[in-house]
PDB file of N, CA and C in Angstrom:
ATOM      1  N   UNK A   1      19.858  25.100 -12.476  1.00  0.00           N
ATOM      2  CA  UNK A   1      20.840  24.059 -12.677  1.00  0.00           C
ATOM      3  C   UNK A   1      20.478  22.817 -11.877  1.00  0.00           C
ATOM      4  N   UNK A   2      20.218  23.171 -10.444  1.00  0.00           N
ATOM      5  CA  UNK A   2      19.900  21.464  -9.715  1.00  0.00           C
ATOM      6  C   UNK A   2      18.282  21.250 -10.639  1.00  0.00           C
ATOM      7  N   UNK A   3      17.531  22.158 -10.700  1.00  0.00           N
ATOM      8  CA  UNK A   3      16.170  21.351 -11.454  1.00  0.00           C
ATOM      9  C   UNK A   3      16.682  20.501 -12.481  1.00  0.00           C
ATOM     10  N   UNK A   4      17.497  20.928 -13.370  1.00  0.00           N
ATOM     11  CA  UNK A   4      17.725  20.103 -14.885  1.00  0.00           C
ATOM     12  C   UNK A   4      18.328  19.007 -13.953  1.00  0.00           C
ATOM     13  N   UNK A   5      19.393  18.916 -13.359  1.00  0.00           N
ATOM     14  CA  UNK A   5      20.031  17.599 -12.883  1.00  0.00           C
ATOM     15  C   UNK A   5      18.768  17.007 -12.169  1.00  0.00           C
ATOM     16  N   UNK A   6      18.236  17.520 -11.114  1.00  0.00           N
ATOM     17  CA  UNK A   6      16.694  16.176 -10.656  1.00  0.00           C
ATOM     18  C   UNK A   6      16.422  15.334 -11.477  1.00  0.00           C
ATOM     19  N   UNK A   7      15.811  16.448 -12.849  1.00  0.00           N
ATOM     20  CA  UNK A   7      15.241  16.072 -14.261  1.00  0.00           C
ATOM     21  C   UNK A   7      15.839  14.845 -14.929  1.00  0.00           C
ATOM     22  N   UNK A   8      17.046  14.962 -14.912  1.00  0.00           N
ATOM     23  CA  UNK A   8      17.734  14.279 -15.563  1.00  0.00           C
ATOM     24  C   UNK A   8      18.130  12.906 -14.424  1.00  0.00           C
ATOM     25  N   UNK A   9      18.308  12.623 -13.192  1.00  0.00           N
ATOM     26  CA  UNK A   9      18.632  11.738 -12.615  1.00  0.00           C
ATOM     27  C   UNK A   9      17.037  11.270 -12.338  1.00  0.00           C
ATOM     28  N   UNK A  10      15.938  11.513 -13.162  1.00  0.00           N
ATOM     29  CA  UNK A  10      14.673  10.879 -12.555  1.00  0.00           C
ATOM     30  C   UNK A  10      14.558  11.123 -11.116  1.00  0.00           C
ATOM     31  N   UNK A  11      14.615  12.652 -10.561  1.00  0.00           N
ATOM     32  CA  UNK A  11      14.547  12.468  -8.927  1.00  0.00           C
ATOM     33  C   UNK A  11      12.677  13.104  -9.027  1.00  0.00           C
ATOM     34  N   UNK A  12      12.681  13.710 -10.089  1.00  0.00           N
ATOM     35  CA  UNK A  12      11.308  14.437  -9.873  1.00  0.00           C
ATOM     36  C   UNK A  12      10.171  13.305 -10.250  1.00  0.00           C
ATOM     37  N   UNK A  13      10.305  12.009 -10.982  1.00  0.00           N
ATOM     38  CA  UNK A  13       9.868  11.297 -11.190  1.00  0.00           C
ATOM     39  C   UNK A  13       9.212  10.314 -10.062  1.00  0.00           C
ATOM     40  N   UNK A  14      10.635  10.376  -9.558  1.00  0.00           N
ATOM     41  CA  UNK A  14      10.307   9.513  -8.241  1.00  0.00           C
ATOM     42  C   UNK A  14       9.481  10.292  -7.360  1.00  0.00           C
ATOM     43  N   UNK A  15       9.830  11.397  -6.954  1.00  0.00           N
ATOM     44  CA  UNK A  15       9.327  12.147  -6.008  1.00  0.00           C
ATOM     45  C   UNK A  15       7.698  12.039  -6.098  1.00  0.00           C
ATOM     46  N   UNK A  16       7.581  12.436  -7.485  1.00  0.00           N
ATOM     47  CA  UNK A  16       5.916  12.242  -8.012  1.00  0.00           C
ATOM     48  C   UNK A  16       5.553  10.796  -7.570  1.00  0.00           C
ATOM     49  N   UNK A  17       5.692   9.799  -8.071  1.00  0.00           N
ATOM     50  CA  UNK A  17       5.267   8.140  -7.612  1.00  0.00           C
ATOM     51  C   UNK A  17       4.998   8.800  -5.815  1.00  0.00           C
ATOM     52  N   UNK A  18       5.908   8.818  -5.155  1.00  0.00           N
ATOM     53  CA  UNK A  18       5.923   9.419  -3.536  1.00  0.00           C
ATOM     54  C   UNK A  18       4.538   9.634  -3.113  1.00  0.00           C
ATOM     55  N   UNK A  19       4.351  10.574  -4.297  1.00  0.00           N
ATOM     56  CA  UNK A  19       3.501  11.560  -3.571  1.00  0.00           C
ATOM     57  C   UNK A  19       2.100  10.643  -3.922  1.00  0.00           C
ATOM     58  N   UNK A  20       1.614  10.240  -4.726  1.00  0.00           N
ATOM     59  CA  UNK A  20       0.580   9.088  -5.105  1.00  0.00           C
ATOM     60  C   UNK A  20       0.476   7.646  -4.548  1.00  0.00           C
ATOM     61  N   UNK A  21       1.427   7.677  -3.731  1.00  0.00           N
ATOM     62  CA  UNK A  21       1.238   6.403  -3.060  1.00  0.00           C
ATOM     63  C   UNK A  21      -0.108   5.648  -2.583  1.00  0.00           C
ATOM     64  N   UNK A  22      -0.680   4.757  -2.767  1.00  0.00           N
ATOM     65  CA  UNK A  22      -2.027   4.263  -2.694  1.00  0.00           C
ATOM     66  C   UNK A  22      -1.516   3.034  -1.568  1.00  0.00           C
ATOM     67  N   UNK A  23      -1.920   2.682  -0.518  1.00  0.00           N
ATOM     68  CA  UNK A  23      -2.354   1.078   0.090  1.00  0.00           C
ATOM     69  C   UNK A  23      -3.943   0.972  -0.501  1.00  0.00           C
ATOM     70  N   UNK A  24      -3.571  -0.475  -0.561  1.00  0.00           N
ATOM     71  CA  UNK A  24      -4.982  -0.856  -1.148  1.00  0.00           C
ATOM     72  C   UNK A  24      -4.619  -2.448  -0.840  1.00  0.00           C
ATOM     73  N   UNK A  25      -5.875  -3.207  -0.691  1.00  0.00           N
ATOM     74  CA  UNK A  25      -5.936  -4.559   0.185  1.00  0.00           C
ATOM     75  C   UNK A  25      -6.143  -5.362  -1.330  1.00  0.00           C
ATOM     76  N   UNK A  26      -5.228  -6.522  -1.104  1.00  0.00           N
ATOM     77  CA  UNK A  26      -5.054  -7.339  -2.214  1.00  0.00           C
ATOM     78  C   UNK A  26      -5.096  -9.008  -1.399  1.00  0.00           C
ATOM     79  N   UNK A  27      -5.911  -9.724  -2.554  1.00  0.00           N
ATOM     80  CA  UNK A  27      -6.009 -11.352  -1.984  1.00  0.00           C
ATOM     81  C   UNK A  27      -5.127 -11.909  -2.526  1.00  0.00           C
ATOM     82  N   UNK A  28      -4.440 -12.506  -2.045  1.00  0.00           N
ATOM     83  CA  UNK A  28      -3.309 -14.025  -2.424  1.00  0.00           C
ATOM     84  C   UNK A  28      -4.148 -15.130  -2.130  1.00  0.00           C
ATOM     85  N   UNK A  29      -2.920 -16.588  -2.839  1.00  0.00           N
ATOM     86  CA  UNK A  29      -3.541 -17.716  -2.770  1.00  0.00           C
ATOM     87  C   UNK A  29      -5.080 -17.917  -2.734  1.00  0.00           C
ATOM     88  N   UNK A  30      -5.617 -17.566  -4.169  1.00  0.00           N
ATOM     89  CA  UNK A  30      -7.061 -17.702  -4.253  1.00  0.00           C
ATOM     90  C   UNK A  30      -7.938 -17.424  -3.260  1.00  0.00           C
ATOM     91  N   UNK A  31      -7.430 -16.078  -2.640  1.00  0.00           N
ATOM     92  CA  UNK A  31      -8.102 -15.214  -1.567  1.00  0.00           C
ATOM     93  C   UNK A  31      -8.247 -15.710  -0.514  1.00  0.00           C
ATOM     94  N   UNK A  32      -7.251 -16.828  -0.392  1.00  0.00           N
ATOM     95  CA  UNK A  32      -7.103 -16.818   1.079  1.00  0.00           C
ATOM     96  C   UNK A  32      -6.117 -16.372   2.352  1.00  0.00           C
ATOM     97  N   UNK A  33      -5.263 -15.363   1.637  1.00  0.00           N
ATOM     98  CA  UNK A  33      -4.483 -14.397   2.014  1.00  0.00           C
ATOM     99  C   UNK A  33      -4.880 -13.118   1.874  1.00  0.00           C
ATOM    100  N   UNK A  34      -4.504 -12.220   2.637  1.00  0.00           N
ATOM    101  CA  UNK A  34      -5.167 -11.115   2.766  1.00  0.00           C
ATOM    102  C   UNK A  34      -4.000 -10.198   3.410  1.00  0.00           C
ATOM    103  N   UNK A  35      -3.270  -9.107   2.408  1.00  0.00           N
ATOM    104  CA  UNK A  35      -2.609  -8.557   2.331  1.00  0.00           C
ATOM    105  C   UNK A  35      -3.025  -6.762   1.911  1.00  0.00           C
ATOM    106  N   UNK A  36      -1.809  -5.822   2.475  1.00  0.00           N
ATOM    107  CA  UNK A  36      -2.010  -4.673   2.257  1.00  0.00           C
ATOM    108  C   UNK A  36      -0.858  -4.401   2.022  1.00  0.00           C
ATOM    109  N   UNK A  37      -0.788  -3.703   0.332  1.00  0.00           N
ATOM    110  CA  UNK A  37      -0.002  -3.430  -0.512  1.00  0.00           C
ATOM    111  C   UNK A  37       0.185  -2.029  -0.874  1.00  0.00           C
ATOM    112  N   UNK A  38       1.140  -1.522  -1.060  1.00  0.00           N
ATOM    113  CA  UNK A  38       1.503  -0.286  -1.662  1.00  0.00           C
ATOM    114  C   UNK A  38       1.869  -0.250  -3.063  1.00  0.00           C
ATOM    115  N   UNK A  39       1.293   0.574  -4.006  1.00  0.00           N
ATOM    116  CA  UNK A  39       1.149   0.909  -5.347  1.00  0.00           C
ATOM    117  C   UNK A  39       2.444   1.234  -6.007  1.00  0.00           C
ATOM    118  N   UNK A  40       3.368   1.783  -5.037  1.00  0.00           N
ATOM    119  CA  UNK A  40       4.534   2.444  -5.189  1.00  0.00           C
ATOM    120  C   UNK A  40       5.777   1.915  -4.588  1.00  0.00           C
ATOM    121  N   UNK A  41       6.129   1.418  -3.540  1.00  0.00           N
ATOM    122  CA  UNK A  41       6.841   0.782  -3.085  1.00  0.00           C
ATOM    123  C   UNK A  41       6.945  -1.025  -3.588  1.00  0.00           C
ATOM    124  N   UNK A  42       7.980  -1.606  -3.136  1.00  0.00           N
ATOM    125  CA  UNK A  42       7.577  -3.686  -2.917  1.00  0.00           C
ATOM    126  C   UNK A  42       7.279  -3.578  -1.509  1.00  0.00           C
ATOM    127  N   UNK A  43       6.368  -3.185  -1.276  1.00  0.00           N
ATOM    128  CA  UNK A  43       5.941  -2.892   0.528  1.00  0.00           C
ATOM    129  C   UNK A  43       4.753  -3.929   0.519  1.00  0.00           C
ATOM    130  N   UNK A  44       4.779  -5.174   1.647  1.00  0.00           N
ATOM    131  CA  UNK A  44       3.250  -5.718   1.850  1.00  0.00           C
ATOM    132  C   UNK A  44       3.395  -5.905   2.996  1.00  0.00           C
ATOM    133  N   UNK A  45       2.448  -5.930   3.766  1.00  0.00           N
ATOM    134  CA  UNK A  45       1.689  -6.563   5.073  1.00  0.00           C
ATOM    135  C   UNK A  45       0.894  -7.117   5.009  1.00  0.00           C
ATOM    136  N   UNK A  46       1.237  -8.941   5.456  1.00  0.00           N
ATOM    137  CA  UNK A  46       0.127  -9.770   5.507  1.00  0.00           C
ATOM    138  C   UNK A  46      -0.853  -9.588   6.798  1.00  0.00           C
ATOM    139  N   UNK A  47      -2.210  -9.376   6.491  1.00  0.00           N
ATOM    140  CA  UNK A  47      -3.085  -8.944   7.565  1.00  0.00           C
ATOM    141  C   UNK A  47      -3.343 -10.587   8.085  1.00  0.00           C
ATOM    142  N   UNK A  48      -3.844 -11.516   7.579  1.00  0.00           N
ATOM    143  CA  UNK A  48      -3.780 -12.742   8.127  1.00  0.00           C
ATOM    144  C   UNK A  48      -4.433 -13.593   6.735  1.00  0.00           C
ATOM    145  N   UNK A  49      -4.654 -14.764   7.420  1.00  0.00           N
ATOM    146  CA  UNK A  49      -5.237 -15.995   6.229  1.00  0.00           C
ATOM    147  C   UNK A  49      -6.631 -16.653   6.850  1.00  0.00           C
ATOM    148  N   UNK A  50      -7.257 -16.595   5.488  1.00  0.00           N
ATOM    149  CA  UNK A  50      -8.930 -16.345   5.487  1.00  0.00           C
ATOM    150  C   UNK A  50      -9.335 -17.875   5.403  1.00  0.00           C
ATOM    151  N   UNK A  51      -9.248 -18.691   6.271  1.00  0.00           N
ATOM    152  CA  UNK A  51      -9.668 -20.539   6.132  1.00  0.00           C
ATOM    153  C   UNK A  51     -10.794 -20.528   6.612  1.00  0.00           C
ATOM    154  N   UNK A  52     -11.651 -19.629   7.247  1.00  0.00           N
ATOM    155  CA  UNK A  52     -12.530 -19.621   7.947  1.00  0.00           C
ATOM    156  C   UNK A  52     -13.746 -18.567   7.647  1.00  0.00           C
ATOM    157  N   UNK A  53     -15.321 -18.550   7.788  1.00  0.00           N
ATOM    158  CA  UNK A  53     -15.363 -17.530   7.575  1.00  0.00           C
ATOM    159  C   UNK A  53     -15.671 -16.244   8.903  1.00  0.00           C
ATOM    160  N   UNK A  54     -15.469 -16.842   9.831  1.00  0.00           N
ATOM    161  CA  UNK A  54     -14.807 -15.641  10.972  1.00  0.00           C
ATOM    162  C   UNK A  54     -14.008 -14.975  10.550  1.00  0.00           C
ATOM    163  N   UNK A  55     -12.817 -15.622  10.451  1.00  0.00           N
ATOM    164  CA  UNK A  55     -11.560 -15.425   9.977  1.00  0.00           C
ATOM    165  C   UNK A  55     -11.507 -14.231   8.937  1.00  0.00           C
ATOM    166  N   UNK A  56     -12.027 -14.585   8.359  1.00  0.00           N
ATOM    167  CA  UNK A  56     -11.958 -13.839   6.642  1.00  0.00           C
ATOM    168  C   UNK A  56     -13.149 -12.335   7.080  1.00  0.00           C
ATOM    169  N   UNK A  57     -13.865 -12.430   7.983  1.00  0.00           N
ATOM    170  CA  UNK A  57     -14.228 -11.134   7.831  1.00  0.00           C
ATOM    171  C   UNK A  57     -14.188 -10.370   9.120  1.00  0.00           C
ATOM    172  N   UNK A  58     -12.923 -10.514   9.919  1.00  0.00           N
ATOM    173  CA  UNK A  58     -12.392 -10.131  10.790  1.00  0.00           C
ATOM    174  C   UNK A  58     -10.676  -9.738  10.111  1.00  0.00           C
ATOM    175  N   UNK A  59     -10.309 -10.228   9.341  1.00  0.00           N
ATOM    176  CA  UNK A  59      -9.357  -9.870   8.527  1.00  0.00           C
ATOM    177  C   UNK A  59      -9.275  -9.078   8.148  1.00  0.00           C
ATOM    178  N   UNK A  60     -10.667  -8.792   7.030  1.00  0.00           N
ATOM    179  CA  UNK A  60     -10.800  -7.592   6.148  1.00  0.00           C
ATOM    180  C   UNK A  60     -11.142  -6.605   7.044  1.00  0.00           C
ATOM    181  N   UNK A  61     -11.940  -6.537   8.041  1.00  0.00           N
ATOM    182  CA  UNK A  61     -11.855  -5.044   8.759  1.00  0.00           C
ATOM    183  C   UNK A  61     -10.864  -4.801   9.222  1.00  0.00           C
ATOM    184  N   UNK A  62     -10.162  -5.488   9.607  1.00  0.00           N
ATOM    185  CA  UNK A  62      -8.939  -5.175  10.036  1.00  0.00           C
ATOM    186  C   UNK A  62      -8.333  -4.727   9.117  1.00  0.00           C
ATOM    187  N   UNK A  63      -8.110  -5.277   7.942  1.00  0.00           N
ATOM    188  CA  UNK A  63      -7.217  -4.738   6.400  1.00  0.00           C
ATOM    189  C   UNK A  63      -7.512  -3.512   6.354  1.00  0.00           C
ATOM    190  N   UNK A  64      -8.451  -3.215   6.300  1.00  0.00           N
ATOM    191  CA  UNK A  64      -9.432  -1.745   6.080  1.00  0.00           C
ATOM    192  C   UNK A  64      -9.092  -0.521   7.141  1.00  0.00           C
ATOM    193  N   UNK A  65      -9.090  -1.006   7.947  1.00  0.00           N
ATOM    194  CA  UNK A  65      -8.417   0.114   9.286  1.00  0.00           C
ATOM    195  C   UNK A  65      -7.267   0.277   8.742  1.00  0.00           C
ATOM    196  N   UNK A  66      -6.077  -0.938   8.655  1.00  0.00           N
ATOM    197  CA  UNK A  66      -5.102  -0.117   7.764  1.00  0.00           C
ATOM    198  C   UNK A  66      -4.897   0.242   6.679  1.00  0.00           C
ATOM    199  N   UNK A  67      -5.563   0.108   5.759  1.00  0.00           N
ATOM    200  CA  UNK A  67      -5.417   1.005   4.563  1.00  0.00           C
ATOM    201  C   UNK A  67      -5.885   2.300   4.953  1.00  0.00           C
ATOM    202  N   UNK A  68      -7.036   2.718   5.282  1.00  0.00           N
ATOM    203  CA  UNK A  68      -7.153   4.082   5.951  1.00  0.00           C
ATOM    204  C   UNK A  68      -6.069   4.630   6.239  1.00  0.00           C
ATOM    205  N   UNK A  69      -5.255   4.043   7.419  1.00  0.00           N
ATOM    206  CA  UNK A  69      -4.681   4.380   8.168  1.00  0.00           C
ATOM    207  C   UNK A  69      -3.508   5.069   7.310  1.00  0.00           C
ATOM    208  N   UNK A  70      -2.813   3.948   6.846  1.00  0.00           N
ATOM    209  CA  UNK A  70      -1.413   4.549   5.904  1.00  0.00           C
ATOM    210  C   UNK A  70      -2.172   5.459   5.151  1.00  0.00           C
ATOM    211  N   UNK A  71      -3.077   5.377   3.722  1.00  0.00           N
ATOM    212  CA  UNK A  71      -3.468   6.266   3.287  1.00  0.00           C
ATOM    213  C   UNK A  71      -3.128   7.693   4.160  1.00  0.00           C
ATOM    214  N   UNK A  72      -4.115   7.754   4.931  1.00  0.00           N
ATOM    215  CA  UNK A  72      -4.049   9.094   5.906  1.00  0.00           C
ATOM    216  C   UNK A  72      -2.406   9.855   6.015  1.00  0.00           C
ATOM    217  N   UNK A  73      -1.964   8.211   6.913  1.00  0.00           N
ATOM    218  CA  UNK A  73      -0.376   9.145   7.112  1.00  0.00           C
ATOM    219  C   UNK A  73       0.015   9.893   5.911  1.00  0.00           C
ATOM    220  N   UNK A  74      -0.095   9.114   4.497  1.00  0.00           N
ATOM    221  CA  UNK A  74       1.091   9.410   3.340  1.00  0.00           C
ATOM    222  C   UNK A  74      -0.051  10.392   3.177  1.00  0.00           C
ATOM    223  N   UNK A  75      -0.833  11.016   3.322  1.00  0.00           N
ATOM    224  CA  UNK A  75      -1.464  12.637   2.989  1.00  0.00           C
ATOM    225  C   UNK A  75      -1.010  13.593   3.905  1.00  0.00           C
ATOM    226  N   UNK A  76      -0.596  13.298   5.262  1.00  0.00           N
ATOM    227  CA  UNK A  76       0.152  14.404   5.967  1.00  0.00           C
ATOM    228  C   UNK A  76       1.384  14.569   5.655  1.00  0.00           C
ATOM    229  N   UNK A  77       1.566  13.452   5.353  1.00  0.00           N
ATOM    230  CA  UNK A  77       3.150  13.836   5.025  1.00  0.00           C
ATOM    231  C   UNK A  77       3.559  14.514   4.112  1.00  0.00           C
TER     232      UNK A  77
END
């Protein structure tokens, strides 16, 4: 009986999206923003803005540590 109701209120649906959650690093403003986004959520974190090219590739490693990072968490969890 609660499975059919999940079923029916889309809880197993959601639950699934949950579980696939992806961060993955996305450019704004003609890549000069540099953001880390979730696939599943409206979740972003701006890592910083790329005017420079120090800037821009001190950004992206940085972006990169956290995408790892969340990735990782949302697999233990």
């Amino acid at each position: 009986m609660i499975l059919k109701e999940c079923q029916e209120w889309g809880v197993m649906e959601a639950l699934g999206k949950l579980l696939d959650m992806k961060w993955t690093i996305e450019k704004r403003k003609q890549g000069m923003e540099i953001w880390v986004t979730s696939n599943v959520k409206p979740e972003s974190i701006l890592v910083g803005e790329c005017y420079h090219a120090k800037e821009r590739k001190r950004t992206h490693y940085l972006a990169a540590i956290i995408v790892d990072a969340l990735n990782e968490n949302d697999k233990a969890d």
